[in-house]
N, C-alpha and C. Protein backbone atom coordinates (compact mmCIF):
# COMPACT_ATOMS: atom_id res chain seq x y z
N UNK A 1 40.12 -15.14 -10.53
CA UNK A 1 39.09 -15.15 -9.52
C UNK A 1 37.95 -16.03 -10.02
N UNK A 2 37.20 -16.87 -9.18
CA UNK A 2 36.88 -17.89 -9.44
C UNK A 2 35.10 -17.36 -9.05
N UNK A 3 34.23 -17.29 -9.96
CA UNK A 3 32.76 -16.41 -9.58
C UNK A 3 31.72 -18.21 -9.42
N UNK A 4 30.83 -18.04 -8.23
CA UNK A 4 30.30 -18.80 -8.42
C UNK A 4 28.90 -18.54 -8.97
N UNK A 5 27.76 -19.37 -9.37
CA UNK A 5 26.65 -19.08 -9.85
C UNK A 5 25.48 -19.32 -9.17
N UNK A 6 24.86 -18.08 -8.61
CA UNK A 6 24.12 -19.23 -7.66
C UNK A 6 22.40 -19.10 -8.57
N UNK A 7 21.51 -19.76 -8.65
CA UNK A 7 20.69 -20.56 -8.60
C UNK A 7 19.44 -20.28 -7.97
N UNK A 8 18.28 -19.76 -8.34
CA UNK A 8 17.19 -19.26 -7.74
C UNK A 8 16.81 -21.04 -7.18
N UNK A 9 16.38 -21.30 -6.02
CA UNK A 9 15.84 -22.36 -5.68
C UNK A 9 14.50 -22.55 -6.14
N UNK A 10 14.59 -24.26 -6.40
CA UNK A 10 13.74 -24.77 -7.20
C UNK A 10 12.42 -25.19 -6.35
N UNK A 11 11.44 -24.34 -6.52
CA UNK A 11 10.30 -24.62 -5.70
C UNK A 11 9.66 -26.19 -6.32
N UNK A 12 8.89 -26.99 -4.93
CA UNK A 12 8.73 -28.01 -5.75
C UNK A 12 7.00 -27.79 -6.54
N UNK A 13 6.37 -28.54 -7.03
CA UNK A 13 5.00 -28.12 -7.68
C UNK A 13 4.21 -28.68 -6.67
N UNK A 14 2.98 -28.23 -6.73
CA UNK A 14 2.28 -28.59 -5.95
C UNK A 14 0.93 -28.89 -6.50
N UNK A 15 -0.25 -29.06 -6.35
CA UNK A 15 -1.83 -29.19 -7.09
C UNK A 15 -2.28 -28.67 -5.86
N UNK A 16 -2.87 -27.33 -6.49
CA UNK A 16 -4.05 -26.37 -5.85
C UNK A 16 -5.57 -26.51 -6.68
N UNK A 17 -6.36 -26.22 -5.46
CA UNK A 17 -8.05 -26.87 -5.99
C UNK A 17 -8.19 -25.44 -5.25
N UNK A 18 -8.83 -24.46 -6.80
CA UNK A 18 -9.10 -23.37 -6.57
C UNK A 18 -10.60 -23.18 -6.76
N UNK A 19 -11.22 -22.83 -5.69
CA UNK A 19 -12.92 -22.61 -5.94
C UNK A 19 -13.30 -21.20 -6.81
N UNK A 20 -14.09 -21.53 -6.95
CA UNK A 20 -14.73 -19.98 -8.28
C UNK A 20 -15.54 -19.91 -7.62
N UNK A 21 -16.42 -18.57 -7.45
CA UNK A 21 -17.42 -18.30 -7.21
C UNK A 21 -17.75 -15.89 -7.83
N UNK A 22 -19.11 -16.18 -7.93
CA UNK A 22 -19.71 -15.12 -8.35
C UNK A 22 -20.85 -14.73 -8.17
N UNK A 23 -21.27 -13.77 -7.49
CA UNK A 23 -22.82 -13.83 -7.55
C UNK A 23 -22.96 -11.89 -8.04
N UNK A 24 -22.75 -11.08 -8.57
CA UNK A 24 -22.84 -9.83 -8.50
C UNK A 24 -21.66 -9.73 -9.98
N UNK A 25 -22.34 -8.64 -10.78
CA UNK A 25 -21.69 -7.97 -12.36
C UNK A 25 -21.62 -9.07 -13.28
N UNK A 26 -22.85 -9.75 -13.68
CA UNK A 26 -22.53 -10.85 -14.67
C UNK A 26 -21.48 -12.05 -14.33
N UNK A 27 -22.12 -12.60 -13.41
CA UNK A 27 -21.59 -13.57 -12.40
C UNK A 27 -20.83 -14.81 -13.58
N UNK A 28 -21.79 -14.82 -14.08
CA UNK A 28 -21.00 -16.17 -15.29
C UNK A 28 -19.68 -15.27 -16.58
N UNK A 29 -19.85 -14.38 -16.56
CA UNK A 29 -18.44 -13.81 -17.42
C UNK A 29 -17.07 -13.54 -16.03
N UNK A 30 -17.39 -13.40 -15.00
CA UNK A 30 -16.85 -13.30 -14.19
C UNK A 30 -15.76 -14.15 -13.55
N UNK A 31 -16.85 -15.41 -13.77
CA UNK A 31 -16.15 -17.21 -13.31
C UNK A 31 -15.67 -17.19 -14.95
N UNK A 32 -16.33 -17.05 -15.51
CA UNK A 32 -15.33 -17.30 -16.93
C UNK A 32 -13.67 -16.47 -16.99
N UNK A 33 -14.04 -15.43 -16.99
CA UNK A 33 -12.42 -14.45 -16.88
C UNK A 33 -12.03 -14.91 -15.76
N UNK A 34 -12.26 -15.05 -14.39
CA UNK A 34 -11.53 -15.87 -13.36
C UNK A 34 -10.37 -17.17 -14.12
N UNK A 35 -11.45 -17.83 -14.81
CA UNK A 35 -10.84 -19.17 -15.21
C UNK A 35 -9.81 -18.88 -16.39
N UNK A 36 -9.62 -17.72 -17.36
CA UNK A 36 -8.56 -17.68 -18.20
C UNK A 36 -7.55 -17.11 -17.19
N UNK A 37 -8.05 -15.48 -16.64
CA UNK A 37 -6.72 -15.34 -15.37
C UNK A 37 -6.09 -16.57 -15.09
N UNK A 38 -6.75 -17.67 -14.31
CA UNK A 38 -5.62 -18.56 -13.51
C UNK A 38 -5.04 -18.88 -14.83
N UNK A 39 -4.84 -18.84 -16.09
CA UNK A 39 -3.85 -19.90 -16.42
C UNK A 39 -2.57 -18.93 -16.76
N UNK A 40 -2.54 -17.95 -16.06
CA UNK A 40 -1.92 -16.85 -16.44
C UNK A 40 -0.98 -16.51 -15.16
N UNK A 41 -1.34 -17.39 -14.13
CA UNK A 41 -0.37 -17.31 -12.77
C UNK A 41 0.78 -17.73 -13.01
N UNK A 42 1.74 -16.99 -12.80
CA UNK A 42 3.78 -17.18 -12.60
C UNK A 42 3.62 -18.32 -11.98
N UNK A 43 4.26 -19.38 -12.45
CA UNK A 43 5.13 -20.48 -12.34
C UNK A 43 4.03 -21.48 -12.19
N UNK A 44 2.90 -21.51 -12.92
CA UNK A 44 1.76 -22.14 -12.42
C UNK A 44 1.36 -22.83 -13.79
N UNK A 45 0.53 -23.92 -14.00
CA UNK A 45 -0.58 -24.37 -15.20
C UNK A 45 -1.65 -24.77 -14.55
N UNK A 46 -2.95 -24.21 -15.15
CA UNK A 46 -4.40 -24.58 -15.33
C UNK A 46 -4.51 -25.98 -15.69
N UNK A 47 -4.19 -26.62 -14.94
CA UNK A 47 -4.25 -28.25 -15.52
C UNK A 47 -6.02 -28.89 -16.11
N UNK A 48 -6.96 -27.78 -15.48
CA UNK A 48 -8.55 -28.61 -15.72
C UNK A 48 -9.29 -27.53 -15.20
N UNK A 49 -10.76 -27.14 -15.16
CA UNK A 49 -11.68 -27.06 -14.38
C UNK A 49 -12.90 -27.71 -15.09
N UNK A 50 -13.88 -27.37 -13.90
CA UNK A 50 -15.25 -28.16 -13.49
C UNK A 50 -16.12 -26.95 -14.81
N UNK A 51 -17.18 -27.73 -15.18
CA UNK A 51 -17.92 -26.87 -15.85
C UNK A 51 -18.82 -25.73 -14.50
N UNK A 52 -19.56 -24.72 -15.16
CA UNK A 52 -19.88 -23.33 -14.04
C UNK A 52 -21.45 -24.23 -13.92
N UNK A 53 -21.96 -24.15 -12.54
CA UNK A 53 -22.61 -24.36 -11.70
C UNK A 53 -23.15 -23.07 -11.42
N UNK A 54 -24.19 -23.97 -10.80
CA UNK A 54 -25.64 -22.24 -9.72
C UNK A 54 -25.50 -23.12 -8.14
N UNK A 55 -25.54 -22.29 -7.22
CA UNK A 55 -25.69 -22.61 -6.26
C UNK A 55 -26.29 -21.64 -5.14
N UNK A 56 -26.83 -21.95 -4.39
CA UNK A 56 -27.53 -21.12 -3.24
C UNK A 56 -26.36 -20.27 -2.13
N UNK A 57 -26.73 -18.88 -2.07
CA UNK A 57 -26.36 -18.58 -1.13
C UNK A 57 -26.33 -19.21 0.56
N UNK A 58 -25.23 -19.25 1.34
CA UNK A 58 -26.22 -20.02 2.68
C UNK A 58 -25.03 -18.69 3.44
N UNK A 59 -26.40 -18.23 4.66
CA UNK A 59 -25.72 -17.18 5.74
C UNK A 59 -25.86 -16.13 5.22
N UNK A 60 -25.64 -15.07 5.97
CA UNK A 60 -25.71 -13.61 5.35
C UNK A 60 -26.49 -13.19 4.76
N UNK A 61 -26.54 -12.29 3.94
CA UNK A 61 -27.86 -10.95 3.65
C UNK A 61 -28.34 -12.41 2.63
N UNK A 62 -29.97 -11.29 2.28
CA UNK A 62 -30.49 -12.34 1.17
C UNK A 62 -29.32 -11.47 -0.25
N UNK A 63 -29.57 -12.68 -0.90
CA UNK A 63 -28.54 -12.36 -1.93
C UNK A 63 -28.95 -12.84 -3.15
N UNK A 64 -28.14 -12.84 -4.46
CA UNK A 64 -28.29 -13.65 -5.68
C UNK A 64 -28.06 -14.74 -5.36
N UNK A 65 -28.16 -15.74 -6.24
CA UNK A 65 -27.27 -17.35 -6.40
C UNK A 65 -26.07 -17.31 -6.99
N UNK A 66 -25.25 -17.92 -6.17
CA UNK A 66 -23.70 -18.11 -7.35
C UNK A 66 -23.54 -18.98 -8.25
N UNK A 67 -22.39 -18.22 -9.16
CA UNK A 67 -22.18 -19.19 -10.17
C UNK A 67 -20.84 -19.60 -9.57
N UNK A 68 -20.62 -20.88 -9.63
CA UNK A 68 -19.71 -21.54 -9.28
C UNK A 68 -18.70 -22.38 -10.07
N UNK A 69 -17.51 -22.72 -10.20
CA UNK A 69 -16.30 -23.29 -10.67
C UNK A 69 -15.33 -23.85 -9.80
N UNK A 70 -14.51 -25.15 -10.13
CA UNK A 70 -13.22 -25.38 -9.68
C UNK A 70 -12.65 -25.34 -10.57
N UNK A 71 -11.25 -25.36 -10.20
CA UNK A 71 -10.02 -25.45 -10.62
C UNK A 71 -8.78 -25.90 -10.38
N UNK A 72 -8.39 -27.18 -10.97
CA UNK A 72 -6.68 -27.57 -10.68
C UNK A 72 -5.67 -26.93 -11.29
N UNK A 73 -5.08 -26.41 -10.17
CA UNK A 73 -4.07 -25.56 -10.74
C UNK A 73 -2.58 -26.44 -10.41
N UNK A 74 -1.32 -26.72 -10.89
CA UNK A 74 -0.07 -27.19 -10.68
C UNK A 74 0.21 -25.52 -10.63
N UNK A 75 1.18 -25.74 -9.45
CA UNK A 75 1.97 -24.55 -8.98
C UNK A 75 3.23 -24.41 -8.07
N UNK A 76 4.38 -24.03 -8.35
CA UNK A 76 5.23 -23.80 -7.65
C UNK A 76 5.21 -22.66 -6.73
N UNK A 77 4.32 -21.88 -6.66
CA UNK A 77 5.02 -21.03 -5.87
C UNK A 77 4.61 -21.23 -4.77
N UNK A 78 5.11 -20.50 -3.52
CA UNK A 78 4.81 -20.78 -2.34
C UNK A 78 3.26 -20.05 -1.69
N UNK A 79 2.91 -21.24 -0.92
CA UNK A 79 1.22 -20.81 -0.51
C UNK A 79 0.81 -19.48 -0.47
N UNK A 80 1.49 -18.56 0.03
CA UNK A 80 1.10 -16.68 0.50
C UNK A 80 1.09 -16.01 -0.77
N UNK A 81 2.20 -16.63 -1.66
CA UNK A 81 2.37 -15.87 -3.01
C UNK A 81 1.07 -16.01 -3.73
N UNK A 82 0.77 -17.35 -3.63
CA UNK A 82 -0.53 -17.63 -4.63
C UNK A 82 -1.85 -17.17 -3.81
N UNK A 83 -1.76 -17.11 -2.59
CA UNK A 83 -2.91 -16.21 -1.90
C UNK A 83 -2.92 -14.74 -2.33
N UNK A 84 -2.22 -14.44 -2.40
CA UNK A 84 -2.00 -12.48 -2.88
C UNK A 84 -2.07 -12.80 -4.52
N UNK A 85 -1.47 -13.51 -5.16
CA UNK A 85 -1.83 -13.21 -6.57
C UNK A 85 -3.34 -13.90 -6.84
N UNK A 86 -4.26 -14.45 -6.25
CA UNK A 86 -5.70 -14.71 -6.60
C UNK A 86 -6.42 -13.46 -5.76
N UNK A 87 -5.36 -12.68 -4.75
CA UNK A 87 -6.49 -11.72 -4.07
C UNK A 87 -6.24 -10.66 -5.03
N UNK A 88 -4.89 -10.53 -5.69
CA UNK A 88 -5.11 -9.81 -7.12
C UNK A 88 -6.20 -9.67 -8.26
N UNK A 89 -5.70 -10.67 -8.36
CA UNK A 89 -7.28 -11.41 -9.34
C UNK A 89 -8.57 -10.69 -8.74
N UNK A 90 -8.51 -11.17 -7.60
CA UNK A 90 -10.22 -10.36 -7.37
C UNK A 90 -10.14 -9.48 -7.45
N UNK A 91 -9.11 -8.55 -6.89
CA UNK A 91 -8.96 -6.83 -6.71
C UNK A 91 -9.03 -6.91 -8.25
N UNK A 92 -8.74 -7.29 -9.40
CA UNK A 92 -9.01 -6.73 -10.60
C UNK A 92 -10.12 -6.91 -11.41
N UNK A 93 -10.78 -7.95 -10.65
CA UNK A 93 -12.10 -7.50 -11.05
C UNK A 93 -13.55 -6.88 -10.38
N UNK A 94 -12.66 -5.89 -9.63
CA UNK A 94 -13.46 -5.15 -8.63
C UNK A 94 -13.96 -5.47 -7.37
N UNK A 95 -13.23 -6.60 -6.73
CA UNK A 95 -13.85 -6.97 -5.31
C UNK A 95 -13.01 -6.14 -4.50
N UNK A 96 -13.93 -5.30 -3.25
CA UNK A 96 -13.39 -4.59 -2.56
C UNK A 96 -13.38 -5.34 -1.02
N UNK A 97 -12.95 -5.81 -0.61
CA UNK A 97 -13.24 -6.77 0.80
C UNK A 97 -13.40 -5.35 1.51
N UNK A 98 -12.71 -4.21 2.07
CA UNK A 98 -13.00 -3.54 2.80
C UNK A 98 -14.28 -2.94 3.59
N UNK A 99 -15.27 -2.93 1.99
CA UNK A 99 -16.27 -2.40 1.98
C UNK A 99 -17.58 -3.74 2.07
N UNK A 100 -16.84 -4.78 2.14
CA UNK A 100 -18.41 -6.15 2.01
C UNK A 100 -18.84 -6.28 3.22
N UNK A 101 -19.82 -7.03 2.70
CA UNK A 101 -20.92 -7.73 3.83
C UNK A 101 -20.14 -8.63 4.35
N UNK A 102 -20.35 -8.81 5.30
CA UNK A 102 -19.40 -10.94 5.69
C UNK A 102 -20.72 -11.47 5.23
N UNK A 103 -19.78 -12.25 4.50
CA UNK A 103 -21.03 -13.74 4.03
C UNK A 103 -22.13 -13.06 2.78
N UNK A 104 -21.31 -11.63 2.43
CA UNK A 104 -22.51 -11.21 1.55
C UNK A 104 -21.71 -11.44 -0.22
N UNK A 105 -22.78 -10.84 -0.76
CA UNK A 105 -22.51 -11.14 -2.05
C UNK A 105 -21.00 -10.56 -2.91
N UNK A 106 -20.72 -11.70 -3.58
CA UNK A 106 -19.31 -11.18 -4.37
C UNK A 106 -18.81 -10.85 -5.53
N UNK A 107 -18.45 -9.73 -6.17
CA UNK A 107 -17.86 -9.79 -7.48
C UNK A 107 -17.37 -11.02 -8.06
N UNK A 108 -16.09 -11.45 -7.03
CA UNK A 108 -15.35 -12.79 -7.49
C UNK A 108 -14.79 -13.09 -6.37
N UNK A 109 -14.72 -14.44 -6.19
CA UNK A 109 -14.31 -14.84 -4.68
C UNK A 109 -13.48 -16.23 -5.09
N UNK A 110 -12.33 -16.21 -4.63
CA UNK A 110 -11.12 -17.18 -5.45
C UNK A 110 -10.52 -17.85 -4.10
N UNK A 111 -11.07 -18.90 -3.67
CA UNK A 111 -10.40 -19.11 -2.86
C UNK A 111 -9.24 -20.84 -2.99
């Protein structure tokens, strides 16, 4: 009997430009652990980021200023996967979307 082998399909890579942002629990250790997490995404490399930035809130409640970051990420997996594993990311460092402001201030916001 003749078994064939099959072959998880080969996703192709892609370059994702992942924004950082923080304004709430030590906003700059926040974008920092953000930025080691990503290099820690399945089937993915941290190819670079931007040094952390301040930037103004715009819309919504008055708030802190964020600290801000990018990030190139190379990644195979498919778009939804890497949306749920960065909404991971935030869920682990305590962002609760259920409970926010729209447009208000964030633990960690990975988009």
């Amino acid at each position: 009997m003749a078994y064939q082998t099959r072959h998880p399909a080969v996703h192709p890579t892609v370059i994702a430009w992942i924004s950082i942002g923080s304004n709430l629990d030590l906003p700059v250790a926040q974008v920092r652990q953000a930025l080691e997490s990503l290099a820690t995404v399945p089937e993915s490399t941290l190819l670079w980021h931007s040094h952390l930035y301040q930037t103004a809130p715009v819309g919504g409640v008055p708030q802190p200023a964020f600290i801000n970051a990018v990030a190139r990420l190379q990644t195979a997996l498919p778009d939804r996967d890497l949306l749920s594993h960065l909404q991971m990311l935030e869920a682990a460092a305590g962002r609760r979307r259920a409970v926010e402001i729209y447009w208000g201030p964030r633990v960690l916001d990975l988009d």
